[in-house]
C-alpha atoms as a PDB file:
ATOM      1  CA  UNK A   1     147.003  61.994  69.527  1.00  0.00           C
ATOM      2  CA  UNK A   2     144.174  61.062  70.965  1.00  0.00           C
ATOM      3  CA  UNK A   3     140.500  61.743  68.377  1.00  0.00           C
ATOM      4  CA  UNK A   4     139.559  65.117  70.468  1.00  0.00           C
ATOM      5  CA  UNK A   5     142.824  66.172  70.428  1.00  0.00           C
ATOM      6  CA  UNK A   6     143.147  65.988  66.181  1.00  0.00           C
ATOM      7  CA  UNK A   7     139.440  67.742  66.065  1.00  0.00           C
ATOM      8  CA  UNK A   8     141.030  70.545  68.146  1.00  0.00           C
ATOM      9  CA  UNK A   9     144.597  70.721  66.702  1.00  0.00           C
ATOM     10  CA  UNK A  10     142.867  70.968  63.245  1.00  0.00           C
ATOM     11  CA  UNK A  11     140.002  73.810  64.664  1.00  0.00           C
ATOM     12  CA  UNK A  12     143.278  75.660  65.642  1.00  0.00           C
ATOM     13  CA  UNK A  13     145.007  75.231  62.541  1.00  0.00           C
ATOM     14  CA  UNK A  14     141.948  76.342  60.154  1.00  0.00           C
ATOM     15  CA  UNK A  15     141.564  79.174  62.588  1.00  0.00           C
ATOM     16  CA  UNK A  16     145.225  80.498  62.557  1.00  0.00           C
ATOM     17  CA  UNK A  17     145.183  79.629  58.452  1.00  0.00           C
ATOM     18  CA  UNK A  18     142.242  82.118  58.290  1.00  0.00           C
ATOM     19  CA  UNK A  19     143.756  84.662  60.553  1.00  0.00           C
ATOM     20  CA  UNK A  20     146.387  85.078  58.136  1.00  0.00           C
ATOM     21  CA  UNK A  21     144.116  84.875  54.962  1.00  0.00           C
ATOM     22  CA  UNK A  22     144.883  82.428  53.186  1.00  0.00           C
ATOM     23  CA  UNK A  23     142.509  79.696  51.535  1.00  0.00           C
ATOM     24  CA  UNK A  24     144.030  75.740  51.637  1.00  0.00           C
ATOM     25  CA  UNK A  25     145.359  75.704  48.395  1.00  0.00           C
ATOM     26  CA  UNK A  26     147.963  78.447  49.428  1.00  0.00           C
ATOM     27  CA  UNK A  27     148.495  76.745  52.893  1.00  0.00           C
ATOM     28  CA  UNK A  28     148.929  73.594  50.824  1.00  0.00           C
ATOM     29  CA  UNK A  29     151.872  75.317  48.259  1.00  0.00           C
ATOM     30  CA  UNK A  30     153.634  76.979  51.710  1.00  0.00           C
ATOM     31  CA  UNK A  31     153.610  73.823  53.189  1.00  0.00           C
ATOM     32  CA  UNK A  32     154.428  71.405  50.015  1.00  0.00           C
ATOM     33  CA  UNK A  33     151.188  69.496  50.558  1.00  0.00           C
ATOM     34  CA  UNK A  34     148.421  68.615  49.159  1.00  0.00           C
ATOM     35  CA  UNK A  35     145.134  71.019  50.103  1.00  0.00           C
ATOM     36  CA  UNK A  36     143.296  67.780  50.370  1.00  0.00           C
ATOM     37  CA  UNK A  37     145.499  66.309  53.068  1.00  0.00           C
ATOM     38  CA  UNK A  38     145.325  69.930  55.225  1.00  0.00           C
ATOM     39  CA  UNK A  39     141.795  69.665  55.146  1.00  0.00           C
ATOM     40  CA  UNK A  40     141.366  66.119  56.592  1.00  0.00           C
ATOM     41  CA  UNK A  41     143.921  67.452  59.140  1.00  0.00           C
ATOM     42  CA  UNK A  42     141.814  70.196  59.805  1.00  0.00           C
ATOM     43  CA  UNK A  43     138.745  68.300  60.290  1.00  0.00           C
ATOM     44  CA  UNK A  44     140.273  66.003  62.714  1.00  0.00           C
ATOM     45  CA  UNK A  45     139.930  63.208  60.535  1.00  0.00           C
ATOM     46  CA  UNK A  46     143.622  62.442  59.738  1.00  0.00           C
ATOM     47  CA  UNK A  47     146.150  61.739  62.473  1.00  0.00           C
ATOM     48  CA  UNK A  48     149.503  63.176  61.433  1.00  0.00           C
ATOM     49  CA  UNK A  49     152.877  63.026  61.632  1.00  0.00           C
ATOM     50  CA  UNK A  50     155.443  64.768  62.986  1.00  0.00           C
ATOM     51  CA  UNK A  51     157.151  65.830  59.835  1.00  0.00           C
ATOM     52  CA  UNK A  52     153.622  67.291  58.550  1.00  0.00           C
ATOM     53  CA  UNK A  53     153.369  69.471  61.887  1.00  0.00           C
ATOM     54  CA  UNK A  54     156.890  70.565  61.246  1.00  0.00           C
ATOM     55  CA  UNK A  55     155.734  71.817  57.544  1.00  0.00           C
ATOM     56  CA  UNK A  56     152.207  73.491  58.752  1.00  0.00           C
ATOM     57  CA  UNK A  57     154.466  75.251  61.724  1.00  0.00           C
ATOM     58  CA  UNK A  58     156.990  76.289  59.096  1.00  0.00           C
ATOM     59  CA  UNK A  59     154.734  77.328  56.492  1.00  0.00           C
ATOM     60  CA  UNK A  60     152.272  79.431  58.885  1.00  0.00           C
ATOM     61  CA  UNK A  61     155.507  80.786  60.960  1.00  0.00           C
ATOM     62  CA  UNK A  62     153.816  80.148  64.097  1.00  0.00           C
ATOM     63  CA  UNK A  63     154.748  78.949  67.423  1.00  0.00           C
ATOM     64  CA  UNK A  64     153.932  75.236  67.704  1.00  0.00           C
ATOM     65  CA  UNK A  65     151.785  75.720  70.959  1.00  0.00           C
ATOM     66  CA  UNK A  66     149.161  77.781  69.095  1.00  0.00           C
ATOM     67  CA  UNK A  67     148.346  74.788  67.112  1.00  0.00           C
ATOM     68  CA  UNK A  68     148.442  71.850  70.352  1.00  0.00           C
ATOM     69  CA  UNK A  69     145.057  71.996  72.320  1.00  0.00           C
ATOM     70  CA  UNK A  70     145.489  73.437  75.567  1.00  0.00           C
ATOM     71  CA  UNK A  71     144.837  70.593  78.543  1.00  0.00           C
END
């Protein structure tokens, strides 16, 4: 993904993790991953894999294209 796309998958993640109330640690223990790691994702500051999408999706039980930035 390209840098703006990261900044605005993460803005959608953080904003669909605080729709459903819960803080990063929780995300983190849904998602068997470290809080630290979802927050870097969330700033746009890590690019991620596939495998880590797959666990946010799963853990947040959301449709994938909520998280991808619209084009």
């Amino acid at each position: 993904m390209e840098k703006i796309e990261l900044i605005k998958f993460g803005t959608n993640l953080r904003q669909k993790r605080k729709e459903l109330g819960l803080t990063l640690e929780a995300l983190g223990h849904l998602a068997e991953m470290d809080s630290k790691h979802i927050a870097k994702v969330e700033k746009g500051q890590k690019d991620i894999r596939l495998s880590t999408v797959i666990k946010l999706i799963w853990a947040l039980e959301v449709d994938p294209g909520e998280l991808f930035p619209k084009k």
